[in-house]
Protein backbone atom coordinates (compact mmCIF):
# COMPACT_ATOMS: atom_id res chain seq x y z
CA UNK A 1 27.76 17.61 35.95
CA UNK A 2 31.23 18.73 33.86
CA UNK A 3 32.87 15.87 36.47
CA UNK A 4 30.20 13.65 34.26
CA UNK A 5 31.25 14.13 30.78
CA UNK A 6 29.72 12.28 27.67
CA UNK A 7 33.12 10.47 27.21
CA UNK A 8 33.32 9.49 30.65
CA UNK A 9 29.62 7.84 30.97
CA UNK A 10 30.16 6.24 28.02
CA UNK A 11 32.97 4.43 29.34
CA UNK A 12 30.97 3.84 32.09
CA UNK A 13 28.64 1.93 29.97
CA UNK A 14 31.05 -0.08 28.14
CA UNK A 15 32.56 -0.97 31.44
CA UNK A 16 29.41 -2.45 32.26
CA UNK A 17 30.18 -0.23 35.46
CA UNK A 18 28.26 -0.96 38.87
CA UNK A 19 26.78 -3.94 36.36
CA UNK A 20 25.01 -0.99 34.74
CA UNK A 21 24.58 0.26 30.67
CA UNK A 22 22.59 3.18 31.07
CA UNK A 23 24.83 5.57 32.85
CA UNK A 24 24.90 7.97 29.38
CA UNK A 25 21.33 8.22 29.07
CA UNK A 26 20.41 8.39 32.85
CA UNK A 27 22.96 11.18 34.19
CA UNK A 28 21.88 12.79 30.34
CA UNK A 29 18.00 12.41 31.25
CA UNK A 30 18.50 13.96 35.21
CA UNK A 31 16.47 16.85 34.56
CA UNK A 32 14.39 15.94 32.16
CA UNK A 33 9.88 15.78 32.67
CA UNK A 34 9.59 11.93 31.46
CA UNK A 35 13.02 11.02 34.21
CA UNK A 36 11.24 12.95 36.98
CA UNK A 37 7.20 11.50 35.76
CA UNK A 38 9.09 7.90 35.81
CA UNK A 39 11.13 8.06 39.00
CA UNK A 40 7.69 9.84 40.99
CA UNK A 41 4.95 7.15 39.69
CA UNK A 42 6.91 4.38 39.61
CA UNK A 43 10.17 4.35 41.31
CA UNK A 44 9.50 5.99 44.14
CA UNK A 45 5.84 4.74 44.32
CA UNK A 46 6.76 1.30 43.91
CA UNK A 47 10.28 0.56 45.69
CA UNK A 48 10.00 -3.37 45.77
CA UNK A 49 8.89 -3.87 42.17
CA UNK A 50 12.01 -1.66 41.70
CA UNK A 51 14.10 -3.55 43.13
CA UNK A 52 13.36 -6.54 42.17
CA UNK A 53 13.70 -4.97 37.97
CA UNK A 54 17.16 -3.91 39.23
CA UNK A 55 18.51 -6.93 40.27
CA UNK A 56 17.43 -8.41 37.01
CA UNK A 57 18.60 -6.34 35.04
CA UNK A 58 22.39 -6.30 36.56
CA UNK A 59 21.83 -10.37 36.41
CA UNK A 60 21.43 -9.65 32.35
CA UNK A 61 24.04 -7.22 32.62
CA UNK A 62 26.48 -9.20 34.44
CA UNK A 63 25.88 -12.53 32.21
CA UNK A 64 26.38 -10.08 28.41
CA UNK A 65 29.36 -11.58 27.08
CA UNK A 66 30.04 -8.31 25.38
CA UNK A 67 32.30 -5.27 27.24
CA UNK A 68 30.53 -2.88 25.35
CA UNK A 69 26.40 -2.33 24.48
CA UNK A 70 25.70 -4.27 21.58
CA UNK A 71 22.60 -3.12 19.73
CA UNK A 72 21.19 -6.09 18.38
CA UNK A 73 18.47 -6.35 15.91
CA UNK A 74 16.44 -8.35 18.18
CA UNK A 75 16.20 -8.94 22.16
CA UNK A 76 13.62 -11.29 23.82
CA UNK A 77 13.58 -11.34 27.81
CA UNK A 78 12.24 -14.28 28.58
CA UNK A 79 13.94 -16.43 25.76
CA UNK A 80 11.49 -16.31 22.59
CA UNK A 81 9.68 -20.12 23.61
CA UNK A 82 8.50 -18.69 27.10
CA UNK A 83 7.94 -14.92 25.64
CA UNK A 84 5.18 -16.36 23.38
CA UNK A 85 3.98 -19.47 26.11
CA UNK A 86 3.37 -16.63 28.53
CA UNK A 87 1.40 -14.26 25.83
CA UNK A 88 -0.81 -16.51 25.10
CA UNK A 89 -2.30 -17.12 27.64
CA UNK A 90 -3.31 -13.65 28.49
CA UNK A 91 -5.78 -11.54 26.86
CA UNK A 92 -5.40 -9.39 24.64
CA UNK A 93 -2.34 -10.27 23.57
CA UNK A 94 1.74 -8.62 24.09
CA UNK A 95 0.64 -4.22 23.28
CA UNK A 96 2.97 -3.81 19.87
CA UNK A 97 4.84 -0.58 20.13
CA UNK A 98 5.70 1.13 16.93
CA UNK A 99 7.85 4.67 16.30
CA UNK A 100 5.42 7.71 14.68
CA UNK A 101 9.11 7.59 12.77
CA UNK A 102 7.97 4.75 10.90
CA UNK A 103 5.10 6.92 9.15
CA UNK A 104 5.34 7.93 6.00
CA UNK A 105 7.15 11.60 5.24
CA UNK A 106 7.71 13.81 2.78
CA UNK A 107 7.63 17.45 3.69
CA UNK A 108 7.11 18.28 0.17
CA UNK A 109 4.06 16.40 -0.87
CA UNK A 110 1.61 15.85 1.78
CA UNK A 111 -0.25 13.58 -0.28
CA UNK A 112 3.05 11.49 0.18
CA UNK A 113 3.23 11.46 4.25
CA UNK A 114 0.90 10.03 6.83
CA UNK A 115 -2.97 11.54 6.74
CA UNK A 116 -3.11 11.60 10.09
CA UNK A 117 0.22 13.68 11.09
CA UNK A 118 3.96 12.78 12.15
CA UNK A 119 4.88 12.87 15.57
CA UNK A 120 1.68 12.04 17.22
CA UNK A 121 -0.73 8.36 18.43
CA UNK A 122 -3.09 9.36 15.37
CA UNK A 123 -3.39 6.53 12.30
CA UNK A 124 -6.26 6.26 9.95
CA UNK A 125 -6.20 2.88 9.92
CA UNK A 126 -6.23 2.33 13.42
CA UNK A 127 -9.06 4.79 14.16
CA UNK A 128 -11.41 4.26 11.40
CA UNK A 129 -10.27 1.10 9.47
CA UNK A 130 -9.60 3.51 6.66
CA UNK A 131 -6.84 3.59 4.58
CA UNK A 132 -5.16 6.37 1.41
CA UNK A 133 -2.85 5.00 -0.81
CA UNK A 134 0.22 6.26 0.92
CA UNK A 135 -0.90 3.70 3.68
CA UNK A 136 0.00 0.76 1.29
CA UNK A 137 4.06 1.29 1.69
CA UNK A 138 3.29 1.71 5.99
CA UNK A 139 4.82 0.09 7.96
CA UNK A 140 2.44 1.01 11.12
CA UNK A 141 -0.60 -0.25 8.66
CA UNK A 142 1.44 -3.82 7.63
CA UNK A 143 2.13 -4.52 11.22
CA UNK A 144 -1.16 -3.06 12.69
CA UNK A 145 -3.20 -5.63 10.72
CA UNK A 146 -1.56 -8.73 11.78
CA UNK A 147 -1.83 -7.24 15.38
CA UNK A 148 -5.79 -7.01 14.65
CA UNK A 149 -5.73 -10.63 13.70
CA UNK A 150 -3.51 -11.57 16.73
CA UNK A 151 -5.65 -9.58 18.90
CA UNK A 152 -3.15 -7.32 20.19
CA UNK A 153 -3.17 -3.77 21.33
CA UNK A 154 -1.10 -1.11 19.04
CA UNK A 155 0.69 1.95 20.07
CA UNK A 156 2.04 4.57 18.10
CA UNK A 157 5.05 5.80 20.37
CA UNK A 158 6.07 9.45 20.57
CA UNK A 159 7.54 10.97 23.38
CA UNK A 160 9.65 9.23 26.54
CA UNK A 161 7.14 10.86 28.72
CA UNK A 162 3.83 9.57 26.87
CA UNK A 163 5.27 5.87 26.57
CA UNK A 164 6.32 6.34 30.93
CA UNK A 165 2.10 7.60 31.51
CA UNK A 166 0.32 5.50 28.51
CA UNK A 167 2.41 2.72 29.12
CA UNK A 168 4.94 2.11 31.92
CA UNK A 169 2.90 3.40 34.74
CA UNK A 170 -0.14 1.62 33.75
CA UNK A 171 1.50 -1.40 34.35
CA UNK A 172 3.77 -1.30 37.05
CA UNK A 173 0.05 0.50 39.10
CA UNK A 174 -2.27 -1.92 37.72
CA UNK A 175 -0.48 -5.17 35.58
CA UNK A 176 -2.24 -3.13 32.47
CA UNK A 177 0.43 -4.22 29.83
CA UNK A 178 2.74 -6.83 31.11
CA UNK A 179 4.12 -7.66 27.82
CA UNK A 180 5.18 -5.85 24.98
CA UNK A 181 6.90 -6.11 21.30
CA UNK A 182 8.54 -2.67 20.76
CA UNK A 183 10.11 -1.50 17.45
CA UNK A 184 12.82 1.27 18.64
CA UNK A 185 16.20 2.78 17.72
CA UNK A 186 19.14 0.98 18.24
CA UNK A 187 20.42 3.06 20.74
CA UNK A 188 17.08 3.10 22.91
CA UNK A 189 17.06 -0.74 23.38
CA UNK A 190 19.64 -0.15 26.08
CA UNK A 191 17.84 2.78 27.77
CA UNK A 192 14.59 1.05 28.05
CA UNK A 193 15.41 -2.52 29.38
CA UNK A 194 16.03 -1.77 32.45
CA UNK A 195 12.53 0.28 33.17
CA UNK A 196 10.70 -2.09 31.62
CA UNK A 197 12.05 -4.92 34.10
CA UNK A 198 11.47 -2.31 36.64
CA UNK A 199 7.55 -2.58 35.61
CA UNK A 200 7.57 -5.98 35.45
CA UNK A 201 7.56 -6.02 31.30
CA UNK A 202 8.47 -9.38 29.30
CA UNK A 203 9.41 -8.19 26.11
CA UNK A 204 10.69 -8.88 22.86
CA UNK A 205 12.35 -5.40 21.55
CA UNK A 206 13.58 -5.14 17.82
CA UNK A 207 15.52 -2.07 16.36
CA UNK A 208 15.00 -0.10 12.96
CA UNK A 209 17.70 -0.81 9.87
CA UNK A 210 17.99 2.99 9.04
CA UNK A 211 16.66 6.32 9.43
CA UNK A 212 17.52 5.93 13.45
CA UNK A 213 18.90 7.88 16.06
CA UNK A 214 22.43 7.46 16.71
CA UNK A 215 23.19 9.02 19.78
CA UNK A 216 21.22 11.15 22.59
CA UNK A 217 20.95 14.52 20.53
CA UNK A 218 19.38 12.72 18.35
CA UNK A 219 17.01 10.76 20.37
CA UNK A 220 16.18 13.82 22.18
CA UNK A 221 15.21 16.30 19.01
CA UNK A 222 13.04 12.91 17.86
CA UNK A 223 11.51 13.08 21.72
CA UNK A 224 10.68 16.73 21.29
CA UNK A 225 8.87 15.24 17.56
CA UNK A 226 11.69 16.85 15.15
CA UNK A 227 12.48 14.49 12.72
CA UNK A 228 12.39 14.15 9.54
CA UNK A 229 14.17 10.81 8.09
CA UNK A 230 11.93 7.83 7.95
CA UNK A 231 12.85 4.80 10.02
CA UNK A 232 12.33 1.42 8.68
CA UNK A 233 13.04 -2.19 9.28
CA UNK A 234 14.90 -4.74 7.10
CA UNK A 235 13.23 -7.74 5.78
CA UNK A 236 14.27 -10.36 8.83
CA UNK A 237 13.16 -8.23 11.34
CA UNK A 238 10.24 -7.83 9.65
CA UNK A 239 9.89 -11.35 9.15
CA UNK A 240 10.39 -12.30 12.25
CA UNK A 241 7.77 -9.73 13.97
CA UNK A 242 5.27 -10.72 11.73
CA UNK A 243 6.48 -14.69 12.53
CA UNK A 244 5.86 -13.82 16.41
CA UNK A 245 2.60 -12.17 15.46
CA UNK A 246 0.98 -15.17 13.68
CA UNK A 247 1.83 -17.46 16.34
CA UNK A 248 0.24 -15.29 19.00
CA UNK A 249 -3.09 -15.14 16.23
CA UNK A 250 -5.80 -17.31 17.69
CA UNK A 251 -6.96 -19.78 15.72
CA UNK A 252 -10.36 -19.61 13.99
CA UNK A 253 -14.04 -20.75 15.94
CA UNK A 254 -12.26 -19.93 18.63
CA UNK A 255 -13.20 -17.36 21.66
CA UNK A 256 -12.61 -14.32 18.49
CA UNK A 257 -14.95 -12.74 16.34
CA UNK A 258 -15.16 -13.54 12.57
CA UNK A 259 -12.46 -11.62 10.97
CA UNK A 260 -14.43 -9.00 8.92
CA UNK A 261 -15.76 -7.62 12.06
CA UNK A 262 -12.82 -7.24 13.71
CA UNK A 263 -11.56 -3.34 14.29
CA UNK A 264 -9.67 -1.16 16.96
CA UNK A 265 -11.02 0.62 19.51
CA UNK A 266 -9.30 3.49 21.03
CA UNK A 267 -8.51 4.08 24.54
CA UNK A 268 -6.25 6.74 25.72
CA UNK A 269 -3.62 6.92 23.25
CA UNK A 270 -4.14 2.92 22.94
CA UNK A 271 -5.47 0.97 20.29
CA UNK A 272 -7.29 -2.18 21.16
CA UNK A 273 -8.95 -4.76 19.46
CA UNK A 274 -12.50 -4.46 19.63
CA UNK A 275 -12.91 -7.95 21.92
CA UNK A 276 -10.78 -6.27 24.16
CA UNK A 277 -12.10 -2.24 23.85
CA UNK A 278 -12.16 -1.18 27.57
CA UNK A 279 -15.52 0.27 28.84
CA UNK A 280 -14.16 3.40 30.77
């Protein structure tokens, strides 16, 4: 591994090497439980749908004008038009993936931070419709509503491994989530394109403005649920989420139920509108 230095992958990366961007993060990850979980139930298990997200994936890499990985605010695969034509005409809607980093924290006043804990699926809102007042500045609560109305599944991300079992396996097994928005750190829009074409994703992926991980230490203490800034997203990201959202919202007398009904179900460490709650 010293012949595969931090330096080196990077330049690997910026290279665009082998038509590749995740040589950092995958020689980084080797030995790591959510690597081995990934390659096991869905690599290995599912060579030809591997493939197939491979070849993509260098296509994308290939046609990047940039020599180096540019961590955009925003990243749609399939362009934005066909993202959205394809969503809506499945049910539920794209699953909306948002950081526990996004909760409210403030190790000093509990009555300040997130009722239902930090680094974990939990939300108040989500579970029991409930809200405290700290809820009113949340992101996770903003964003979860409009995914009510839009009828989309909600997932509060923790871990690489839970997102590869609640997520990524699910659909790559069974075509359980074949599209997703994601909110994530700059630097993890790179490492998770090219799994998510491996499972067959379309996805629109959008990155925080601050409180982010900057590098893989970083992203790996936030993996093991140790950290303490707040991540949060500017206002045109925001605005542009919530845009997607409320063109995905069906429109009223349609197949939903009346608004005031409406509530999410959980499943797993999924949230799900309660049209869609899954009878397991």
């Amino acid at each position: 591994m010293a012949v595969f230095s931090p330096h080196l992958l990077s330049r690997l990366d910026k290279a665009k090497f082998g038509k590749i961007r995740v040589w950092e993060f995958s020689f980084r990850s080797l030995f790591k439980e959510y690597a081995w979980l990934f390659l096991i139930k869905a690599v290995v298990a599912h060579p030809v749908k591997t493939a197939r997200g491979i070849r993509r994936y260098r296509r994308i890499v290939r046609a990047d004008k940039p020599s180096a990985p540019e961590y955009v605010r925003f990243h749609c695969l399939p362009e934005e038009a066909d993202f959205l034509r394809s969503a809506r005409a499945r049910q539920p809607g794209p699953l909306i993936g948002l950081g526990f980093c996004l909760k409210p924290y403030d190790p000093e006043d509990p009555s300040r931070s997130c009722p239902s804990g930090r680094a974990n699926h939990d939300c108040l809102y989500f579970e029991r419709g409930e809200t405290r007042p700290v809820c009113a500045g949340c992101a996770i609560y903003d964003i979860g509503r409009r995914a009510l109305e839009a009828e989309c599944p909600a997932y509060i991300m923790t871990s690489a491994k839970d997102i590869a079992r609640d997520f990524m396996i699910p659909q790559i097994s069974r075509d359980s989530f074949p599209a997703a928005i994601l909110l994530l750190c700059p630097y993890s829009i790179q490492a998770i394109i090219l799994p998510l074409l491996i499972c067959g994703v379309q996805m629109t992926l959008l990155s925080y403005a601050s409180g982010s991980c900057a590098d893989y230490g970083q992203w790996l203490k936030a993996d093991w649920g140790i950290k303490e800034e707040r991540t949060t997203i500017d206002a045109r990201s925001q605005e542009r989420l919530l845009g997607l959202l409320g063109k995905l919202r069906p429109e009223d007398g349609g197949r939903v139920q009346s608004r005031g009904n409406r509530r999410f179900h959980r499943g797993g460490n999924i949230f799900y509108p309660s049209v869609y709650h899954p009878h397991k």
